[in-house]
C-alpha atoms as a PDB file:
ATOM      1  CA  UNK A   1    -136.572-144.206  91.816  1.00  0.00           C
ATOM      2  CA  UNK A   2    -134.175-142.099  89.478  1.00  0.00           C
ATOM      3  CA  UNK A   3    -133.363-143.846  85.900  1.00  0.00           C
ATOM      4  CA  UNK A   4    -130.321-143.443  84.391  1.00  0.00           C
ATOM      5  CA  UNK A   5    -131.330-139.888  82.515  1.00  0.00           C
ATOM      6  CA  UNK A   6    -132.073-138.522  86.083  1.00  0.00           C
ATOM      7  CA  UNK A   7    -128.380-139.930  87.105  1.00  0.00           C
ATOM      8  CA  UNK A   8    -126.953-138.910  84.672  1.00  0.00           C
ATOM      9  CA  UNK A   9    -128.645-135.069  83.874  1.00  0.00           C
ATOM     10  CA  UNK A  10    -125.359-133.616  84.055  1.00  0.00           C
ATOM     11  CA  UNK A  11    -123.927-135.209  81.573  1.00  0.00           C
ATOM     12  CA  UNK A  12    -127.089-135.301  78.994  1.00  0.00           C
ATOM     13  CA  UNK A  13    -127.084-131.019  79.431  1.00  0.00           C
ATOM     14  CA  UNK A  14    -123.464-131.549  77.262  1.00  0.00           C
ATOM     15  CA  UNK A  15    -125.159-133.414  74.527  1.00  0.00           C
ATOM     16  CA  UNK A  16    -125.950-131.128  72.355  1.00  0.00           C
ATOM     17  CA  UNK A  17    -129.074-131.397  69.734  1.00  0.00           C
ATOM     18  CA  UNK A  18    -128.206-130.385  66.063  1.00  0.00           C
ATOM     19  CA  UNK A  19    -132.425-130.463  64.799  1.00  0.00           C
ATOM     20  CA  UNK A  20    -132.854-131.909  60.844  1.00  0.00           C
ATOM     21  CA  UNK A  21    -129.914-133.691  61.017  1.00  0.00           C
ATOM     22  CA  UNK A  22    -128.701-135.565  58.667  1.00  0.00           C
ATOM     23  CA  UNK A  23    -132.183-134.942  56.886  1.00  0.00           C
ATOM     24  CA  UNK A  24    -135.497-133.152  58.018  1.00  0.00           C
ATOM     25  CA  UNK A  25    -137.211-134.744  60.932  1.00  0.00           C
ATOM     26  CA  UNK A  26    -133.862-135.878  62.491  1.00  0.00           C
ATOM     27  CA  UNK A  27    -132.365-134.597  66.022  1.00  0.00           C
ATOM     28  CA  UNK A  28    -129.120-135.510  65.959  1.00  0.00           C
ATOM     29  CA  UNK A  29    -127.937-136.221  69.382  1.00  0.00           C
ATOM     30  CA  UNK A  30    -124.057-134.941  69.322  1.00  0.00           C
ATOM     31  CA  UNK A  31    -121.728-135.983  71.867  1.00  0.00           C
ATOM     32  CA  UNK A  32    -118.621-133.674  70.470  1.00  0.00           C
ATOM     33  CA  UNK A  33    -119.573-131.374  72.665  1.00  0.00           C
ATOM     34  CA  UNK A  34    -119.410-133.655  75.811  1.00  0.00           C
ATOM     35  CA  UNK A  35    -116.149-134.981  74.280  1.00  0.00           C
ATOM     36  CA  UNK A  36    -115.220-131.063  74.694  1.00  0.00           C
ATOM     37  CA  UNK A  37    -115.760-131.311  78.223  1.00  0.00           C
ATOM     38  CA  UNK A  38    -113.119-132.495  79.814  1.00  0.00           C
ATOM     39  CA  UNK A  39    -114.268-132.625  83.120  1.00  0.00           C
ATOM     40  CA  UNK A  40    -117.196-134.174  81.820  1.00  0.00           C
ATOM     41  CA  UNK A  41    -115.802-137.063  79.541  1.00  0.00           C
ATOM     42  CA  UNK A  42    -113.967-138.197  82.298  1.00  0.00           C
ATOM     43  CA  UNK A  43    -117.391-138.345  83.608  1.00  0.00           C
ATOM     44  CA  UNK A  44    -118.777-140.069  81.375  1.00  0.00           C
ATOM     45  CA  UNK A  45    -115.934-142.517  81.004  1.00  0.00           C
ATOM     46  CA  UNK A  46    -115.656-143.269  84.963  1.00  0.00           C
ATOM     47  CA  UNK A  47    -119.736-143.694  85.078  1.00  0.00           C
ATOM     48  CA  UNK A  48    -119.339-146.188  82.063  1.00  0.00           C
ATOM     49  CA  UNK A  49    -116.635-148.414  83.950  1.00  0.00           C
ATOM     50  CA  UNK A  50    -118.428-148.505  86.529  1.00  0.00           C
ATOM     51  CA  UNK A  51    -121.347-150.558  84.631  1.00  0.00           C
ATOM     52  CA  UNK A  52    -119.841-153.660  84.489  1.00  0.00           C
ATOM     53  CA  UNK A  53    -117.471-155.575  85.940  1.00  0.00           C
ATOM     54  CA  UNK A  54    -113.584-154.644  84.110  1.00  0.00           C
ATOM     55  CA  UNK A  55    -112.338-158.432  85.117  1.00  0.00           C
ATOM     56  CA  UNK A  56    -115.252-159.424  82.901  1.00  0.00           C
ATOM     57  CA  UNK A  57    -113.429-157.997  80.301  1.00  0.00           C
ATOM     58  CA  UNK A  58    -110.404-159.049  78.339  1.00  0.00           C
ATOM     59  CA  UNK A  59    -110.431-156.621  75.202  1.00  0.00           C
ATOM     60  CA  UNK A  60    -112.401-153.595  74.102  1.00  0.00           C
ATOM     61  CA  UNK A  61    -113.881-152.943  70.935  1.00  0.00           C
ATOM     62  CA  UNK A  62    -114.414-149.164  69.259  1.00  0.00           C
ATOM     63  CA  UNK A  63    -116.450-148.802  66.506  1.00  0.00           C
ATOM     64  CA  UNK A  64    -115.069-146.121  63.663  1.00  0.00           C
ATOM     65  CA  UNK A  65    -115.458-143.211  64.412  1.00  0.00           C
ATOM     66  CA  UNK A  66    -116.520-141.737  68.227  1.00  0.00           C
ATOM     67  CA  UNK A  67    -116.396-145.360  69.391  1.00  0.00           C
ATOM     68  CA  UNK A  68    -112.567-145.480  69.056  1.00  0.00           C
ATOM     69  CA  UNK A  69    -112.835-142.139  71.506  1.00  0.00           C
ATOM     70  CA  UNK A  70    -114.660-143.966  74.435  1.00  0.00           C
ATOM     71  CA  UNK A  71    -113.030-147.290  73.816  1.00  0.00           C
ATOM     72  CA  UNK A  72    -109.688-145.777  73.624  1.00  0.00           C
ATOM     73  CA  UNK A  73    -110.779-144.102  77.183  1.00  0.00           C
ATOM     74  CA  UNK A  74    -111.998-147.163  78.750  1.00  0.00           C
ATOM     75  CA  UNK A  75    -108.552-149.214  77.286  1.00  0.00           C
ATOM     76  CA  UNK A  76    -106.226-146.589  78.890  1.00  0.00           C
ATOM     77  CA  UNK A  77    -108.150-146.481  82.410  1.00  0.00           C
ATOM     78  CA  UNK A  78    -108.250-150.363  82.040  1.00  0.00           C
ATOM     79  CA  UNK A  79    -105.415-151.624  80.995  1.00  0.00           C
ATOM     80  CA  UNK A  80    -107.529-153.103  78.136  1.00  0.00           C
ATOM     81  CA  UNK A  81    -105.961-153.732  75.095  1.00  0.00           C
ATOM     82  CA  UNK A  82    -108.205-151.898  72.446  1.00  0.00           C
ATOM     83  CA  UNK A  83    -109.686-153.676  68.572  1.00  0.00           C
ATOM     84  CA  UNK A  84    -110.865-151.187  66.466  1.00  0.00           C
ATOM     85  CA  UNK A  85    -113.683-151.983  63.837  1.00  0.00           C
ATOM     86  CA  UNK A  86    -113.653-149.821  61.075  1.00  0.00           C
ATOM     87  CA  UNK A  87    -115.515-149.218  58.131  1.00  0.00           C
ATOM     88  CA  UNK A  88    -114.409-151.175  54.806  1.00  0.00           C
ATOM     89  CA  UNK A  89    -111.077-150.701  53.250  1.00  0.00           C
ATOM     90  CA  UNK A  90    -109.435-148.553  55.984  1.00  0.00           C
ATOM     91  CA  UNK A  91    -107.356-150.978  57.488  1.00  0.00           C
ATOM     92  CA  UNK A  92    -103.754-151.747  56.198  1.00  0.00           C
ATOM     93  CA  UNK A  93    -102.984-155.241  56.251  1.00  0.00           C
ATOM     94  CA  UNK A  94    -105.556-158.083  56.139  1.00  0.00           C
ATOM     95  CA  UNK A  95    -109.105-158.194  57.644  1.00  0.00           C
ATOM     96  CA  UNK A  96    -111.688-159.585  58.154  1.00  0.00           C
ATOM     97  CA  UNK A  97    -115.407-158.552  57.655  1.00  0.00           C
ATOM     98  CA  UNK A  98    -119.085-158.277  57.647  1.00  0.00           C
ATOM     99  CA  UNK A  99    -121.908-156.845  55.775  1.00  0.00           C
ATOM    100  CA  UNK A 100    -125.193-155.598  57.100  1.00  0.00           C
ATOM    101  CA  UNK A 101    -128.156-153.544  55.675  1.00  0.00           C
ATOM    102  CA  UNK A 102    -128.265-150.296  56.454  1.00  0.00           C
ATOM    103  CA  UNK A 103    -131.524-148.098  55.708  1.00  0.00           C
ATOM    104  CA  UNK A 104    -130.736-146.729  52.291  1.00  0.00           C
ATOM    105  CA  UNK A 105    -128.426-149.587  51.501  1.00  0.00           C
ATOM    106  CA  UNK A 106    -125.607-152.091  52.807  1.00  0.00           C
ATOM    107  CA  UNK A 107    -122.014-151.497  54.523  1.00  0.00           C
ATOM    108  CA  UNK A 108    -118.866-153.132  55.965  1.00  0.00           C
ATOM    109  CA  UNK A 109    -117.243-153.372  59.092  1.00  0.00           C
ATOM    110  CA  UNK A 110    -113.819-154.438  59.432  1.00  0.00           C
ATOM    111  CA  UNK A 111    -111.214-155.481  61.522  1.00  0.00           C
ATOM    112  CA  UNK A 112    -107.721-157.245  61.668  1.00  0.00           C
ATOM    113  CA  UNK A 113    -107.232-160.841  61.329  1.00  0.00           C
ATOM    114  CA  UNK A 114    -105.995-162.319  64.748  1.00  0.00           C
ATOM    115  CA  UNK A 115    -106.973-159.199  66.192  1.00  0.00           C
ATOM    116  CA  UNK A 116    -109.374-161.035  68.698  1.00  0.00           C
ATOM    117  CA  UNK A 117    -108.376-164.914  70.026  1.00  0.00           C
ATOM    118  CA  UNK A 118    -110.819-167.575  70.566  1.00  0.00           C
ATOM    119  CA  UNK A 119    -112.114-167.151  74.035  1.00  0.00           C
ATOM    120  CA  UNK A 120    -111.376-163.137  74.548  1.00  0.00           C
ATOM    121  CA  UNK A 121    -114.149-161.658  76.277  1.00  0.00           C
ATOM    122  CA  UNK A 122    -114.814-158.443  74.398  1.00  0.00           C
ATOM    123  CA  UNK A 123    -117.227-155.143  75.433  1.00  0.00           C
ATOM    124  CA  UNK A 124    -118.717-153.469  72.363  1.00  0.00           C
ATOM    125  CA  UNK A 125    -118.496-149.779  72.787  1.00  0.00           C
ATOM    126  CA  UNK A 126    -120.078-146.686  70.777  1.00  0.00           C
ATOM    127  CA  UNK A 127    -120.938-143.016  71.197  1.00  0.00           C
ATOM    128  CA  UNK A 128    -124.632-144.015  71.033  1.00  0.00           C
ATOM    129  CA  UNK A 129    -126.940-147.241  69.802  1.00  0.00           C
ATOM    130  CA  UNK A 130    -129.685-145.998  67.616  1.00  0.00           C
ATOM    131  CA  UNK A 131    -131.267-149.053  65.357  1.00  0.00           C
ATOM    132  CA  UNK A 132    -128.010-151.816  66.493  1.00  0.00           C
ATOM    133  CA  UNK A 133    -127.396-152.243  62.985  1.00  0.00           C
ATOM    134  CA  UNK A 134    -123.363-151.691  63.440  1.00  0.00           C
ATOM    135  CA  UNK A 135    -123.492-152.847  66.940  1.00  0.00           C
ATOM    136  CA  UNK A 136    -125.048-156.476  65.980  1.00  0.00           C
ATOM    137  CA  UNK A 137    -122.292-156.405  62.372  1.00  0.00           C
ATOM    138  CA  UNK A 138    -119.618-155.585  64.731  1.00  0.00           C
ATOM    139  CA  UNK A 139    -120.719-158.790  67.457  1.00  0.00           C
ATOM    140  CA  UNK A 140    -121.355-160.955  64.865  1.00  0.00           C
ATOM    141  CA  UNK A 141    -117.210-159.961  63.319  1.00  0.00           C
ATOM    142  CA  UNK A 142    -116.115-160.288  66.959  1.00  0.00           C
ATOM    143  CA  UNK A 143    -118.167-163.779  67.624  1.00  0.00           C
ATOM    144  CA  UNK A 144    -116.909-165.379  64.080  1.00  0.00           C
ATOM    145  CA  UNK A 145    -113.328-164.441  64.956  1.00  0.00           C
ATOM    146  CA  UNK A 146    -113.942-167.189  68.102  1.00  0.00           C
ATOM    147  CA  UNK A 147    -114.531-163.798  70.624  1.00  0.00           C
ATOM    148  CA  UNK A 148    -116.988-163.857  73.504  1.00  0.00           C
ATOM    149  CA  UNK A 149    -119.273-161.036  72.860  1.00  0.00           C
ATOM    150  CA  UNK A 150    -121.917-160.688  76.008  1.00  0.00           C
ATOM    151  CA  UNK A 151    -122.071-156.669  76.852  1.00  0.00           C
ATOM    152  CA  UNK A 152    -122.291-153.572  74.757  1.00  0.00           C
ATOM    153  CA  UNK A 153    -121.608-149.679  76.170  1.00  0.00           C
ATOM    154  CA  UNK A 154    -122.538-146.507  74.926  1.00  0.00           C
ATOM    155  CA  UNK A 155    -123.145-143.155  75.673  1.00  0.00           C
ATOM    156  CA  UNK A 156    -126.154-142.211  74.578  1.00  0.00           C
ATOM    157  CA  UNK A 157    -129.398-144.984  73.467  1.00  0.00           C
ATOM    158  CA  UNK A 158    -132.331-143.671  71.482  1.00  0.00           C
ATOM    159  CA  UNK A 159    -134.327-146.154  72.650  1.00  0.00           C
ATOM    160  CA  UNK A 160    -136.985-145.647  69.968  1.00  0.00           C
ATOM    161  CA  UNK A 161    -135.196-147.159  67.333  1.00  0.00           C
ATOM    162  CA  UNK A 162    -134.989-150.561  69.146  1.00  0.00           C
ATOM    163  CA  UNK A 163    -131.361-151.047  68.911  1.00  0.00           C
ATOM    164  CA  UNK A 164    -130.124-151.495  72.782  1.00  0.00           C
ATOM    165  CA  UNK A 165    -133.768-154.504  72.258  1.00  0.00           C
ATOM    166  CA  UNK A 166    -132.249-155.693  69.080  1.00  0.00           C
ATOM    167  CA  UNK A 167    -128.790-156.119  71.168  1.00  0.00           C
ATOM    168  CA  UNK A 168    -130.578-158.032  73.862  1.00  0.00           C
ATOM    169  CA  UNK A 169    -132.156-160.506  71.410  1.00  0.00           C
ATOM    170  CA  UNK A 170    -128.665-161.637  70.374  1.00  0.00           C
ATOM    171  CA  UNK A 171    -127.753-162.411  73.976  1.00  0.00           C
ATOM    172  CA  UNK A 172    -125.617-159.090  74.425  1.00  0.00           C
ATOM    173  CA  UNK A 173    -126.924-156.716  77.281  1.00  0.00           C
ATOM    174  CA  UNK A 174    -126.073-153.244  76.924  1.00  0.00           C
ATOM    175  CA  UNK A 175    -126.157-150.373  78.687  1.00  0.00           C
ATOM    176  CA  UNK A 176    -125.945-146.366  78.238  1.00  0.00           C
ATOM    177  CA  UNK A 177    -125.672-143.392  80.410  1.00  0.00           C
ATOM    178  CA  UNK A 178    -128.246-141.328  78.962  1.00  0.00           C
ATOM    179  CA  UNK A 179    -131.191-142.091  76.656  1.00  0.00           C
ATOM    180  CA  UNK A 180    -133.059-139.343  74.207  1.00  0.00           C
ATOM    181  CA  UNK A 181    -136.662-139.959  73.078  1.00  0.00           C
ATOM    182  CA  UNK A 182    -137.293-139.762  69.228  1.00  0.00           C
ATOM    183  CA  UNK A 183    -134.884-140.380  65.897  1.00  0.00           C
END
């Protein structure tokens, strides 16, 4: 039976692998350069849709800063309306957000007030899940806004760090096109 690496070889050979990145030990698993293929992202982007069901879905929501690149994809070939959640103090205008501990300390995630109604049915989507630490900040923004938060996408899970498991636990089933062993 192929998994979704073997499906999906193509597109993992345009991941590139920056090694000791951000700090010694790390391989950093960057998509920029499957962003660069164009051929490719489209891809990636028509392989994503075609993991869940689009009348499922009422808004999608990027998170800052590849996020807003595959959301923004998935919006346009939707007809999605897009909700960006961005890191603290970068939206004009008011917002709304969360907190949540990060390894070496806390952040914020962020979004506009009435951005999401009660009742919207929103996908979560990122470049890749590594722990689910922004993943789970940005469902639990979406859910106290009123949203309906049940799927997540991304590109890429490193399913060592336990995030797409975390995601699960909190009743949100996610899915990615390619998974990396390791950090």
């Amino acid at each position: 039976m192929l998994t979704e690496m073997d499906r999906n070889a193509d597109l993992a050979a345009l991941v590139r692998t920056i090694p000791d990145f951000p700090k010694p030990g790390i391989e950093f698993r960057d998509v920029s350069t499957l962003l660069l293929d164009g051929t490719g992202f489209r891809t990636a982007i028509d392989r994503l849709i075609a993991t869940f069901d689009p009348a499922e879905v009422d808004l999608i929501a990027g998170i800052e800063a590849r996020g807003f690149i595959v959301a923004s994809a998935l919006s346009y070939a939707l007809s999605k309306g897009k909700v960006m959640l961005r890191k603290s103090g970068k939206l004009p205008g008011e917002a709304v957000g969360v907190d949540y501990a990060l390894e070496y300390g806390t952040d914020r995630i962020e979004m506009h007030v009435g951005a999401v109604e009660a009742g919207q049915r929103v996908l979560v989507v990122d470049d890749l899940i590594a722990t689910g630490g922004t993943a789970l900040a940005g469902i639990q923004l979406l859910r106290g806004e009123g949203a309906v938060v049940t799927q997540a996408r991304f590109l890429v899970d490193l399913p060592d760090l336990g995030g797409a498991a975390r995601l699960g636990e909190a009743g949100v089933e996610s899915g990615a096109l390619m998974a990396f062993a390791g950090d």
